[in-house]
PDB file of N, CA and C in Angstrom:
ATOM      1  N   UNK A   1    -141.638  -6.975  40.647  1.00  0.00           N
ATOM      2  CA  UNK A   1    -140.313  -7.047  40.074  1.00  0.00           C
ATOM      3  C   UNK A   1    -140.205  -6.182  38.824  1.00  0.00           C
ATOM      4  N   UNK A   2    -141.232  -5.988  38.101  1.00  0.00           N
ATOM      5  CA  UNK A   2    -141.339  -5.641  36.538  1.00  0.00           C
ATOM      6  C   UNK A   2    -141.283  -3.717  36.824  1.00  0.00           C
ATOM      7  N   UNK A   3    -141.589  -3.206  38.189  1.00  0.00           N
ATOM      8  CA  UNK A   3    -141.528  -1.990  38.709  1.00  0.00           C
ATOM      9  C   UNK A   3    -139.670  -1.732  38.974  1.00  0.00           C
ATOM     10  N   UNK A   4    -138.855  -2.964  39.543  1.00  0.00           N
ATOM     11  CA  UNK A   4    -137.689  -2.645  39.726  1.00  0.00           C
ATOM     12  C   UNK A   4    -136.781  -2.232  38.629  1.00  0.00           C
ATOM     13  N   UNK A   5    -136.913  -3.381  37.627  1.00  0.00           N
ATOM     14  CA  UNK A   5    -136.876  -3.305  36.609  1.00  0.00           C
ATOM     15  C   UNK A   5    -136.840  -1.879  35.477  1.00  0.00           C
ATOM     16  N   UNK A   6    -138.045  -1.422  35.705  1.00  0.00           N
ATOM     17  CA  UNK A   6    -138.410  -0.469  34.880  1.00  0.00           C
ATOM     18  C   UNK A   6    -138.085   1.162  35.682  1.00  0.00           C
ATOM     19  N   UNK A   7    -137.441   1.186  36.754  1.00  0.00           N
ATOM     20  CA  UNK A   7    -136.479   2.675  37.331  1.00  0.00           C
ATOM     21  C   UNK A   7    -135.101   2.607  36.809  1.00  0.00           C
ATOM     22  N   UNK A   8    -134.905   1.279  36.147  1.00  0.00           N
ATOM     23  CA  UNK A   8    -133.531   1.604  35.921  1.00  0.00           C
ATOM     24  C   UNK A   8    -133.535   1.365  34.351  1.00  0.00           C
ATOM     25  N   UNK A   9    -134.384   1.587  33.949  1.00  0.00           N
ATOM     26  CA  UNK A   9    -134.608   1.673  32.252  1.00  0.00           C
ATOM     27  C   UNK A   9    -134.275   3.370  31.849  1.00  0.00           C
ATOM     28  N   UNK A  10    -133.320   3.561  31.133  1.00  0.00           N
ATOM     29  CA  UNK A  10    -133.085   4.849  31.061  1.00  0.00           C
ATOM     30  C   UNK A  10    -133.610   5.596  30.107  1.00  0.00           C
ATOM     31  N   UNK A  11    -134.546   5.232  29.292  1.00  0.00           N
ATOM     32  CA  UNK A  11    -135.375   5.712  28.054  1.00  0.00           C
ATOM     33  C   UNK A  11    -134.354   6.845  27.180  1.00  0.00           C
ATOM     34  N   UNK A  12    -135.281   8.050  27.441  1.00  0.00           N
ATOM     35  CA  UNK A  12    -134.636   9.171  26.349  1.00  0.00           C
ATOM     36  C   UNK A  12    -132.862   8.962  26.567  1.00  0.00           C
ATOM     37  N   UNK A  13    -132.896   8.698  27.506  1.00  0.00           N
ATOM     38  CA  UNK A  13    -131.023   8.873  27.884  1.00  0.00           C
ATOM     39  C   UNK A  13    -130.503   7.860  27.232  1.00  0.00           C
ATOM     40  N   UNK A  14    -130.829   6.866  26.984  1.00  0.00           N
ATOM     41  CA  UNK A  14    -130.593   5.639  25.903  1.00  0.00           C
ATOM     42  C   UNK A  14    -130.395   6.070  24.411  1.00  0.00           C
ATOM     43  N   UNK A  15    -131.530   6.609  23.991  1.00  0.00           N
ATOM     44  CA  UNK A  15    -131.707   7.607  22.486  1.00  0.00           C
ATOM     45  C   UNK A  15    -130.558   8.464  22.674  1.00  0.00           C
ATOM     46  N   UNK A  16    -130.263   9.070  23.157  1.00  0.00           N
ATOM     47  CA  UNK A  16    -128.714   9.892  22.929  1.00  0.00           C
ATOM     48  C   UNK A  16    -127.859   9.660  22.742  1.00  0.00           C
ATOM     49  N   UNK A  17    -127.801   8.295  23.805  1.00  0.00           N
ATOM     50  CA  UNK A  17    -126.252   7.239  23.891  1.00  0.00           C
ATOM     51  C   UNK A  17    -126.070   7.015  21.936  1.00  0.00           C
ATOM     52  N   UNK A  18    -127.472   6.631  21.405  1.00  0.00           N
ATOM     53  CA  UNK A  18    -126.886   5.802  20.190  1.00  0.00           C
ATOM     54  C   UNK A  18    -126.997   6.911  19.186  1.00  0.00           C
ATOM     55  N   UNK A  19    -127.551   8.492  19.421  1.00  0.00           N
ATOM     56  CA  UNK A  19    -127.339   8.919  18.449  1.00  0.00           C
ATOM     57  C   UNK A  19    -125.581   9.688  18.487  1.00  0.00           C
ATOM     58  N   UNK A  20    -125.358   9.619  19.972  1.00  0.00           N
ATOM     59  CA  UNK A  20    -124.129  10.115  20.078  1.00  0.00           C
ATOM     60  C   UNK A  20    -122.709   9.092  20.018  1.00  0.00           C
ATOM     61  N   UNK A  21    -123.169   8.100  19.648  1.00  0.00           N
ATOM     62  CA  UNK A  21    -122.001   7.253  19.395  1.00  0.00           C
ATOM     63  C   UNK A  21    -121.194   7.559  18.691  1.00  0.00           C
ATOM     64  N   UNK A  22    -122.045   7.827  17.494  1.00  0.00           N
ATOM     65  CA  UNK A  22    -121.110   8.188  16.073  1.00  0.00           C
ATOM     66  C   UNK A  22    -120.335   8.629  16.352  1.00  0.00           C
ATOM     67  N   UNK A  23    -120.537   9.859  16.790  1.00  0.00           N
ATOM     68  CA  UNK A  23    -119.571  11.550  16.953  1.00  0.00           C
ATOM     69  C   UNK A  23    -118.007  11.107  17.986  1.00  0.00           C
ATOM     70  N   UNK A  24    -118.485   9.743  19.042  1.00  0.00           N
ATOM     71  CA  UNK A  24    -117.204   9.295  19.435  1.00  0.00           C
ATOM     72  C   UNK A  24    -115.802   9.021  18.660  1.00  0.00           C
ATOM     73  N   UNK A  25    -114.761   9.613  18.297  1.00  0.00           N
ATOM     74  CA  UNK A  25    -113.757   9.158  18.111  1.00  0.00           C
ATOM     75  C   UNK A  25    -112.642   8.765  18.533  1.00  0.00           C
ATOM     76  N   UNK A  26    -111.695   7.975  18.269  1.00  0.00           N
ATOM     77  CA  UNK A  26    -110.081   7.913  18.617  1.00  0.00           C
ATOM     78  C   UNK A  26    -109.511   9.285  19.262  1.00  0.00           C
ATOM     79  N   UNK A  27    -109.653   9.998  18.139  1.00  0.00           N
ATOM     80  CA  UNK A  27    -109.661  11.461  19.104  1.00  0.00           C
ATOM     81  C   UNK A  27    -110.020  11.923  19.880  1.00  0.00           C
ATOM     82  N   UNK A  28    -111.142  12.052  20.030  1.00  0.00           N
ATOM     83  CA  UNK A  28    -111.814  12.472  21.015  1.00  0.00           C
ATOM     84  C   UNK A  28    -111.610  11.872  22.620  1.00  0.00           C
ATOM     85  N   UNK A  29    -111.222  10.613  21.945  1.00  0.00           N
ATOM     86  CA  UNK A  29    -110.826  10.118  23.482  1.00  0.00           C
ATOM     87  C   UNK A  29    -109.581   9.801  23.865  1.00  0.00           C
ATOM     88  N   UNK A  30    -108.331   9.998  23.016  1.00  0.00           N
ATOM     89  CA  UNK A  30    -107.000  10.859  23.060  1.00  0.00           C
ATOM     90  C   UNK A  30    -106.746  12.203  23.649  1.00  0.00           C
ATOM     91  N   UNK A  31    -108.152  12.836  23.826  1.00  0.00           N
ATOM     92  CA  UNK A  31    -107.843  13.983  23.554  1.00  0.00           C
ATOM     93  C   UNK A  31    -108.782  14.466  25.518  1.00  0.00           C
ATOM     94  N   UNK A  32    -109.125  12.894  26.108  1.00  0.00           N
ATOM     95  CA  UNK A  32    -109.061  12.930  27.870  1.00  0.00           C
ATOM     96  C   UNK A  32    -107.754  12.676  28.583  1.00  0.00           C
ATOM     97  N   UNK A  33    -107.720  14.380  29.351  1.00  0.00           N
ATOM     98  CA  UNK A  33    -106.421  13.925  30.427  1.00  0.00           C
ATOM     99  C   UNK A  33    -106.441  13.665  31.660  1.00  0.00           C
ATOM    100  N   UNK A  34    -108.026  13.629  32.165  1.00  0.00           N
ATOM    101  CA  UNK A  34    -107.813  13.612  33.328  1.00  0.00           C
ATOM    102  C   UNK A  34    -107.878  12.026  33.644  1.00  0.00           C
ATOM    103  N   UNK A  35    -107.279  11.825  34.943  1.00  0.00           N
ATOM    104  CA  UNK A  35    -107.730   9.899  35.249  1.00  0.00           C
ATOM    105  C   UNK A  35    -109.353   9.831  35.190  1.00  0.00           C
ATOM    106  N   UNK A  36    -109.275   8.754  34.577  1.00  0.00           N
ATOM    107  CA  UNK A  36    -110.671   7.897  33.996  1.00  0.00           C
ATOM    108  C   UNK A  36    -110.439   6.562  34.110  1.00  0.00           C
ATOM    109  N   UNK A  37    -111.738   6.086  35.415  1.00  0.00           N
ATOM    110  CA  UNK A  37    -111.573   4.778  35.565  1.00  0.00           C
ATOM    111  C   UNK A  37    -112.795   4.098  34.976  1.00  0.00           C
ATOM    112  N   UNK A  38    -112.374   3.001  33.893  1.00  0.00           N
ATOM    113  CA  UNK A  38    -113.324   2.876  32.958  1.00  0.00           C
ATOM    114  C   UNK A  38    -113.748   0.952  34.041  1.00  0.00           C
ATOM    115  N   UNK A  39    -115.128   0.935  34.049  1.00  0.00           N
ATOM    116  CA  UNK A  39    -115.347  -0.263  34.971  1.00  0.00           C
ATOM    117  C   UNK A  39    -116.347  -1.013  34.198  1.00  0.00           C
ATOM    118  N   UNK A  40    -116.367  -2.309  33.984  1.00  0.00           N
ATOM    119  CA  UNK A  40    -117.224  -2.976  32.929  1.00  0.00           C
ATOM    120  C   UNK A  40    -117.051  -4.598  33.482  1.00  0.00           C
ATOM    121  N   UNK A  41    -118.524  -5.063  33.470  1.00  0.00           N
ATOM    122  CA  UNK A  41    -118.330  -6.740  33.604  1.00  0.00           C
ATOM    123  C   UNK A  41    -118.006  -7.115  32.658  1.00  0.00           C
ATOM    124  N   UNK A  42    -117.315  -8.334  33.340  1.00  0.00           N
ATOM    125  CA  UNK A  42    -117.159  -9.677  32.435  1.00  0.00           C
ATOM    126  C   UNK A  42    -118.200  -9.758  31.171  1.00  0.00           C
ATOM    127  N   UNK A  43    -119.655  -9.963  32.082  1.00  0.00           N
ATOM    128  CA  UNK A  43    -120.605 -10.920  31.763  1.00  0.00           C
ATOM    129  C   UNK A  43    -121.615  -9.367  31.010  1.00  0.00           C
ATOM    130  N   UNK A  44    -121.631  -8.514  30.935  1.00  0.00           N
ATOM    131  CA  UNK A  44    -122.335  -7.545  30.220  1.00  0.00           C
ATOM    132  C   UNK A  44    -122.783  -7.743  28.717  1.00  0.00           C
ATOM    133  N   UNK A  45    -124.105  -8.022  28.774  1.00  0.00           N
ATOM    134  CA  UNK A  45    -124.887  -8.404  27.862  1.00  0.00           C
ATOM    135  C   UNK A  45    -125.011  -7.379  26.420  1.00  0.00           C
ATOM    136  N   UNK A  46    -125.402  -6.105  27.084  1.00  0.00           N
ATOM    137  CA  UNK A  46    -125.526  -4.669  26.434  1.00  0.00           C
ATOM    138  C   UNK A  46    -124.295  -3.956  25.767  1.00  0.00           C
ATOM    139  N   UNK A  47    -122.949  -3.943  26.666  1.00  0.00           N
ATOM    140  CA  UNK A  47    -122.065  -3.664  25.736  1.00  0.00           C
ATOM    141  C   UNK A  47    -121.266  -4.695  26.007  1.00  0.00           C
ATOM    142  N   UNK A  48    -120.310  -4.580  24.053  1.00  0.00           N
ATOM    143  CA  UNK A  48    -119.436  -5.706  24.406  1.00  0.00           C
ATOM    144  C   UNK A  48    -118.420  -5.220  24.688  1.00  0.00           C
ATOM    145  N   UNK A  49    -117.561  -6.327  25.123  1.00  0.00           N
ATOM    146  CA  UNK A  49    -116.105  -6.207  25.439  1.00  0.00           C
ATOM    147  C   UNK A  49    -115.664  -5.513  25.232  1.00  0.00           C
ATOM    148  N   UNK A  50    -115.238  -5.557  23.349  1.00  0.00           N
ATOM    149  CA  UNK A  50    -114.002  -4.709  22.903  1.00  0.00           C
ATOM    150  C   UNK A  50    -114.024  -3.056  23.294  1.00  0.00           C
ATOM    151  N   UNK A  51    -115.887  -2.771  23.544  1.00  0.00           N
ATOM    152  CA  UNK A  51    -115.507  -1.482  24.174  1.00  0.00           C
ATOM    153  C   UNK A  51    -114.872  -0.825  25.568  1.00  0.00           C
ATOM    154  N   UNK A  52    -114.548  -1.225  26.364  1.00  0.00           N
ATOM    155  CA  UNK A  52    -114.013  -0.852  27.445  1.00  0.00           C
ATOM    156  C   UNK A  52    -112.636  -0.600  27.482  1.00  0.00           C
ATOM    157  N   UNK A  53    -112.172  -1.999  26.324  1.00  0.00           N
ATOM    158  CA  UNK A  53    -110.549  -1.920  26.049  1.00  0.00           C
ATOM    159  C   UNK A  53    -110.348  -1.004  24.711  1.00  0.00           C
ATOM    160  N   UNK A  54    -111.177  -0.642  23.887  1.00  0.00           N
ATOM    161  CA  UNK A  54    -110.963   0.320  22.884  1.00  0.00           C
ATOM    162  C   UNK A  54    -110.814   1.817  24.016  1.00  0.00           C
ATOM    163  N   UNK A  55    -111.832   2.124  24.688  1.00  0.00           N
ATOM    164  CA  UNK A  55    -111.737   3.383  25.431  1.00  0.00           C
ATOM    165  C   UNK A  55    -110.353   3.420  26.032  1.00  0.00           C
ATOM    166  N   UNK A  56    -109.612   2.389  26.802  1.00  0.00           N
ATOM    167  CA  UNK A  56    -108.429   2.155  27.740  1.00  0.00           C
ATOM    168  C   UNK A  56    -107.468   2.508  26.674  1.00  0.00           C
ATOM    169  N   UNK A  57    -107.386   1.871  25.979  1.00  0.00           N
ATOM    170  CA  UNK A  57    -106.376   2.051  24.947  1.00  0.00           C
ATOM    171  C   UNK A  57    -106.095   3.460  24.080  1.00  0.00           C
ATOM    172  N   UNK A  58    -106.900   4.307  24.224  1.00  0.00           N
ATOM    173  CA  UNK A  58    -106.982   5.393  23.830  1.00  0.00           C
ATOM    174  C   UNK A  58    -107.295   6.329  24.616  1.00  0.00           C
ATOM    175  N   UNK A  59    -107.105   6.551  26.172  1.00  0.00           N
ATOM    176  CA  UNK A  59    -107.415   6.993  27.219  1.00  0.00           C
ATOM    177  C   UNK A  59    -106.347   7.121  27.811  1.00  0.00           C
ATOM    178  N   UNK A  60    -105.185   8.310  27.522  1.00  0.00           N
ATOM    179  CA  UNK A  60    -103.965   7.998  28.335  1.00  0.00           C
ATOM    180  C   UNK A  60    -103.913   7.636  29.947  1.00  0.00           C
ATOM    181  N   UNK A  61    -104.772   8.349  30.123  1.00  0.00           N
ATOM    182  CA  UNK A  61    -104.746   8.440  32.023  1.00  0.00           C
ATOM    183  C   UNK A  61    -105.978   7.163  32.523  1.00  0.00           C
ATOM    184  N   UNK A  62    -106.155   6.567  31.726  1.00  0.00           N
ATOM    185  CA  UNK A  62    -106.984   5.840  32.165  1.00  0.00           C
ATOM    186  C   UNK A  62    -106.884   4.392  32.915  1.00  0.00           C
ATOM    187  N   UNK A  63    -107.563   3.682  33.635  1.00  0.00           N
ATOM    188  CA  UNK A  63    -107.470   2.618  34.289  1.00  0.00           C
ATOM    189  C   UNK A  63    -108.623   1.575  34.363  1.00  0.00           C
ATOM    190  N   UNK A  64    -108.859   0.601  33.636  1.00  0.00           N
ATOM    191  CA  UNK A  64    -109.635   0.026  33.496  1.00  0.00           C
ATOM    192  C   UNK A  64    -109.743  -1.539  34.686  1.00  0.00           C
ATOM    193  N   UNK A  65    -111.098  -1.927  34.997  1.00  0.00           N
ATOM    194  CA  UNK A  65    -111.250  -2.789  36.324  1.00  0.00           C
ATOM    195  C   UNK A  65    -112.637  -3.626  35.390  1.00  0.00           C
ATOM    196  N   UNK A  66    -112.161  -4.634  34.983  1.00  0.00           N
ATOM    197  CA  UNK A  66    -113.354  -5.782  34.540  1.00  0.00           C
ATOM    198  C   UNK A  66    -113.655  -6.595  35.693  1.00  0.00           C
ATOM    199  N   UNK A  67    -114.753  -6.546  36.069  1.00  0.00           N
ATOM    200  CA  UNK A  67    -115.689  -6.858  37.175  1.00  0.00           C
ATOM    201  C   UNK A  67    -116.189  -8.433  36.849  1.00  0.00           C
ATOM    202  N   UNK A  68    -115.894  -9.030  37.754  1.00  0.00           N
ATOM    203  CA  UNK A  68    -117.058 -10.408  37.849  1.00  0.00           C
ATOM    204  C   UNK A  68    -118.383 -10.296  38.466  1.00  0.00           C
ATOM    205  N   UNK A  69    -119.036  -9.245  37.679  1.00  0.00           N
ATOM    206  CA  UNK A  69    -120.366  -8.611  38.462  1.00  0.00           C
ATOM    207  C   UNK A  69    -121.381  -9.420  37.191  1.00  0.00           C
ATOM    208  N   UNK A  70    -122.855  -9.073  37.969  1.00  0.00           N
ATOM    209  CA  UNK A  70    -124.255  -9.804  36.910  1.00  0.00           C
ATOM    210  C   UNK A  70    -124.211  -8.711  36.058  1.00  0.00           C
ATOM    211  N   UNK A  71    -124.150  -8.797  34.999  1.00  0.00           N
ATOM    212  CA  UNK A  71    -124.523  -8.258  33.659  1.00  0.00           C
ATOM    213  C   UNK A  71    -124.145  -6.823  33.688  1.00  0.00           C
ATOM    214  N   UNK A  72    -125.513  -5.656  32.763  1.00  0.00           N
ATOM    215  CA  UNK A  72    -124.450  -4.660  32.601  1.00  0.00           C
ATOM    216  C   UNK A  72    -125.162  -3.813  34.103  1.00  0.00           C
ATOM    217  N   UNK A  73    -125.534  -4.164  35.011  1.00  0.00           N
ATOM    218  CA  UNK A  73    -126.060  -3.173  36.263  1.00  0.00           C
ATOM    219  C   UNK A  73    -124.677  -3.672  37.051  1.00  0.00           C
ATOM    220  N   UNK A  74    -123.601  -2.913  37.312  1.00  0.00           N
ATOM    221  CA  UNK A  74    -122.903  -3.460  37.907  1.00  0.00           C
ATOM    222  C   UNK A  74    -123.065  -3.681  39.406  1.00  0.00           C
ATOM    223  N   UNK A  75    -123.771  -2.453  40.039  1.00  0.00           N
ATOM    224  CA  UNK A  75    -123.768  -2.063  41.396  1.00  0.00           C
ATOM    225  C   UNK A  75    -124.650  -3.408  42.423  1.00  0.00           C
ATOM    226  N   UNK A  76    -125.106  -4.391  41.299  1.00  0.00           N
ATOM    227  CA  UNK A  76    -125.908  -5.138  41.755  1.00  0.00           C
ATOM    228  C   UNK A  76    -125.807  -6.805  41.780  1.00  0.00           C
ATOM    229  N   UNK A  77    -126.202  -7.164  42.978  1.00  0.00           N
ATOM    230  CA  UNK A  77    -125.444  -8.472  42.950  1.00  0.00           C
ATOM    231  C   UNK A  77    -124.862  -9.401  43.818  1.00  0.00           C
ATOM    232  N   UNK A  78    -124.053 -10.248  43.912  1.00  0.00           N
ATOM    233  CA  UNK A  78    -123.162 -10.602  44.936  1.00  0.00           C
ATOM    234  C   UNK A  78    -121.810 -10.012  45.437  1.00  0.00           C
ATOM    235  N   UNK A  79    -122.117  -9.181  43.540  1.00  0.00           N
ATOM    236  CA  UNK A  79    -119.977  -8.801  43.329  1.00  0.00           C
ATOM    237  C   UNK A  79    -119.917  -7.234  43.369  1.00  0.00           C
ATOM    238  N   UNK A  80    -121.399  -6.640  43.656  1.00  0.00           N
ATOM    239  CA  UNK A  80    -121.397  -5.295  44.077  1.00  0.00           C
ATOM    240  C   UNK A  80    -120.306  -4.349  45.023  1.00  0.00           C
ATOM    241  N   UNK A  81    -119.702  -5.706  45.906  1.00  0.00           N
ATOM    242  CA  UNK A  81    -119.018  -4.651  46.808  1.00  0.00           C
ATOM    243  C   UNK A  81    -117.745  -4.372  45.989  1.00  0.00           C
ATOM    244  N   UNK A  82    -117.710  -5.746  44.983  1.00  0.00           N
ATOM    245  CA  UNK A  82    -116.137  -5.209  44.831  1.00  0.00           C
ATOM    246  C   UNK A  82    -116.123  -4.219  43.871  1.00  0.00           C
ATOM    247  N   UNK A  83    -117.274  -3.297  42.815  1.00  0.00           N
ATOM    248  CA  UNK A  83    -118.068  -2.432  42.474  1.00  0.00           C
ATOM    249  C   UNK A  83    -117.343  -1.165  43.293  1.00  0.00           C
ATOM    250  N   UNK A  84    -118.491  -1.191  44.464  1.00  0.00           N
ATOM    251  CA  UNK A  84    -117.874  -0.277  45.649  1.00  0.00           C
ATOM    252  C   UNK A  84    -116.286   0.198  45.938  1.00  0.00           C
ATOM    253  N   UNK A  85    -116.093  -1.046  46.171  1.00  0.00           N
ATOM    254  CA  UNK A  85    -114.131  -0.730  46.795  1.00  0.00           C
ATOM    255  C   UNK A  85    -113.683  -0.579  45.702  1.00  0.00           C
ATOM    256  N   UNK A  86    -113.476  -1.186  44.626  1.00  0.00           N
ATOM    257  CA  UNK A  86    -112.843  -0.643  43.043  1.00  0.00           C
ATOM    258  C   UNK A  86    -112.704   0.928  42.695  1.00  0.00           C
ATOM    259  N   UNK A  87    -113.978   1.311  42.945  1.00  0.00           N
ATOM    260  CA  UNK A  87    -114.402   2.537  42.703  1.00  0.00           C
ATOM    261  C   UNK A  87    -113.926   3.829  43.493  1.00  0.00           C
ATOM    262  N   UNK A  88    -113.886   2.850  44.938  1.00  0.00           N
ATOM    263  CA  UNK A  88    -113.464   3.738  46.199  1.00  0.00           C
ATOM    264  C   UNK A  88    -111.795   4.371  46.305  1.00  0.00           C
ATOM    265  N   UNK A  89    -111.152   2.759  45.898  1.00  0.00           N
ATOM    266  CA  UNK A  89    -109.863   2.795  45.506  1.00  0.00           C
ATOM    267  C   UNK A  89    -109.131   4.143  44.623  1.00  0.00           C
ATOM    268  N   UNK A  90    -109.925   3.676  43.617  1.00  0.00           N
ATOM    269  CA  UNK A  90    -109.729   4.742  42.616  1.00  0.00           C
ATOM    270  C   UNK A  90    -110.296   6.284  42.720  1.00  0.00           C
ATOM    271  N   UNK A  91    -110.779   6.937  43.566  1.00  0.00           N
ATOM    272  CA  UNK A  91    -111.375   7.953  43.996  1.00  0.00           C
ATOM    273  C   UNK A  91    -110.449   8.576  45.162  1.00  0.00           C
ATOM    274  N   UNK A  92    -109.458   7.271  45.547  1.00  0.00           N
ATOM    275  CA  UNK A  92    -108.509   7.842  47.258  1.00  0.00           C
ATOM    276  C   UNK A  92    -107.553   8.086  46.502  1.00  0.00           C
ATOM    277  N   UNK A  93    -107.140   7.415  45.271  1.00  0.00           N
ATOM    278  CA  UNK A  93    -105.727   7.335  44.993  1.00  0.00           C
ATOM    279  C   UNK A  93    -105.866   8.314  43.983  1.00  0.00           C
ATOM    280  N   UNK A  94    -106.709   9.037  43.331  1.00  0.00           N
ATOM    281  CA  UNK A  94    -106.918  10.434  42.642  1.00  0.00           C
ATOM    282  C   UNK A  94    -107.398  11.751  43.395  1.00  0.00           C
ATOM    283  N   UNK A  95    -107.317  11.592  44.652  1.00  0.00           N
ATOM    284  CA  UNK A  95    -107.887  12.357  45.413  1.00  0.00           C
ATOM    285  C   UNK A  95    -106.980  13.859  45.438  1.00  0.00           C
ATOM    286  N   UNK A  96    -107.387  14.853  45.710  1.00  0.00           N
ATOM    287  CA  UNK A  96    -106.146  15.999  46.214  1.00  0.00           C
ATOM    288  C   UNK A  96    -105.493  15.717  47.258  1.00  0.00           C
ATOM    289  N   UNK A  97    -105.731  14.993  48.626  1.00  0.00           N
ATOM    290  CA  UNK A  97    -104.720  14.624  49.379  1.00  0.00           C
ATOM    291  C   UNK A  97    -103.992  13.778  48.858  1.00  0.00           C
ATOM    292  N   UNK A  98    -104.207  12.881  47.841  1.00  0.00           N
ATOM    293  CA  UNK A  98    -103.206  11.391  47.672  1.00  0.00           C
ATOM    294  C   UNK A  98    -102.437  12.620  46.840  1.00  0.00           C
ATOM    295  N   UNK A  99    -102.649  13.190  45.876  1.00  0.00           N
ATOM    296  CA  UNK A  99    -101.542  13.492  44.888  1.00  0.00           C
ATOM    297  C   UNK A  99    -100.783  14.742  45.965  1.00  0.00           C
ATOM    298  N   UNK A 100    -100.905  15.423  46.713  1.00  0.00           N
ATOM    299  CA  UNK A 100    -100.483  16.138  47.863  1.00  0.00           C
ATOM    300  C   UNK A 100     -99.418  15.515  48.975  1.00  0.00           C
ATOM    301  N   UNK A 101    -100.011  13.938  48.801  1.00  0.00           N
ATOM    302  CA  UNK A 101     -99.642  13.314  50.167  1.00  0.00           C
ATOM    303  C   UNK A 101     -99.756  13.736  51.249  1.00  0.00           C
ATOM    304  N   UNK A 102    -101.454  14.061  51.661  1.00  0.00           N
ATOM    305  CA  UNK A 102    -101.811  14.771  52.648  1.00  0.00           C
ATOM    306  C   UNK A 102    -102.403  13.893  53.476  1.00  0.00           C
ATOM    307  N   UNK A 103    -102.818  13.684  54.372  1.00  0.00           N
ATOM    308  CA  UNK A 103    -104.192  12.760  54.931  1.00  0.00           C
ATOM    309  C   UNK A 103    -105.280  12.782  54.226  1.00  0.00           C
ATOM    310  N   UNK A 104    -106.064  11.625  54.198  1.00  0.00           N
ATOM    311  CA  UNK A 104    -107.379  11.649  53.385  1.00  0.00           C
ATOM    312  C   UNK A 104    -108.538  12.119  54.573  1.00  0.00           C
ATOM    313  N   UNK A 105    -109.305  12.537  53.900  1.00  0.00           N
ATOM    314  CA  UNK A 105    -110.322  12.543  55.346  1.00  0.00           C
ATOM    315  C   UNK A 105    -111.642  11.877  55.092  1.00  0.00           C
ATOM    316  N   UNK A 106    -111.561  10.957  53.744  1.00  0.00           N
ATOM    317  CA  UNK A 106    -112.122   9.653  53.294  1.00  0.00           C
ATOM    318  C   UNK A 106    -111.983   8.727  54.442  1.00  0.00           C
TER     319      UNK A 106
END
């Protein structure tokens, strides 16, 4: 188990996240136009809350989906699928055929 565990430990990529936090601003994320679907559990141990709805709120095009998934691995679980289809959703309905109104070939 302590092997499963430890592939999804992201080491150096972790060290970036927190030295690059800072540099995040209001601006900076005012300043995304494309759709951004921001997806976060309930129950997420690692980050809290207020961040998902700080990003939404300052994310014009954005769309946020709080998950009743286990902690912060969302993909994993019982509530994984709805992970999946959330995701899927949002990938058909930004697609070049949806904004075309073409057929998907999804």
């Amino acid at each position: 188990m302590s092997n499963f565990y430890g592939a999804y430990q992201s080491g150096y990529g972790f060290f970036i996240d927190l030295v690059q936090i800072n540099d995040l601003s209001t601006e900076t994320l005012q300043g995304i136009s494309c759709p951004t679907f921001i997806m976060h559990s309930k129950h997420d141990g690692s980050v809290p809350l207020d961040h998902p709805f700080f990003a939404h709120e300052n994310i014009t095009s954005s769309e946020m989906c709080l998950l009743d998934t286990w902690g912060h691995l969302i993909w994993l679980g019982k509530s994984a699928k709805e992970t999946d289809v959330s995701l899927i959703n949002f990938l058909k309905s930004h697609s070049v055929h949806s904004v075309r109104n073409e057929p998907s070939l999804i």
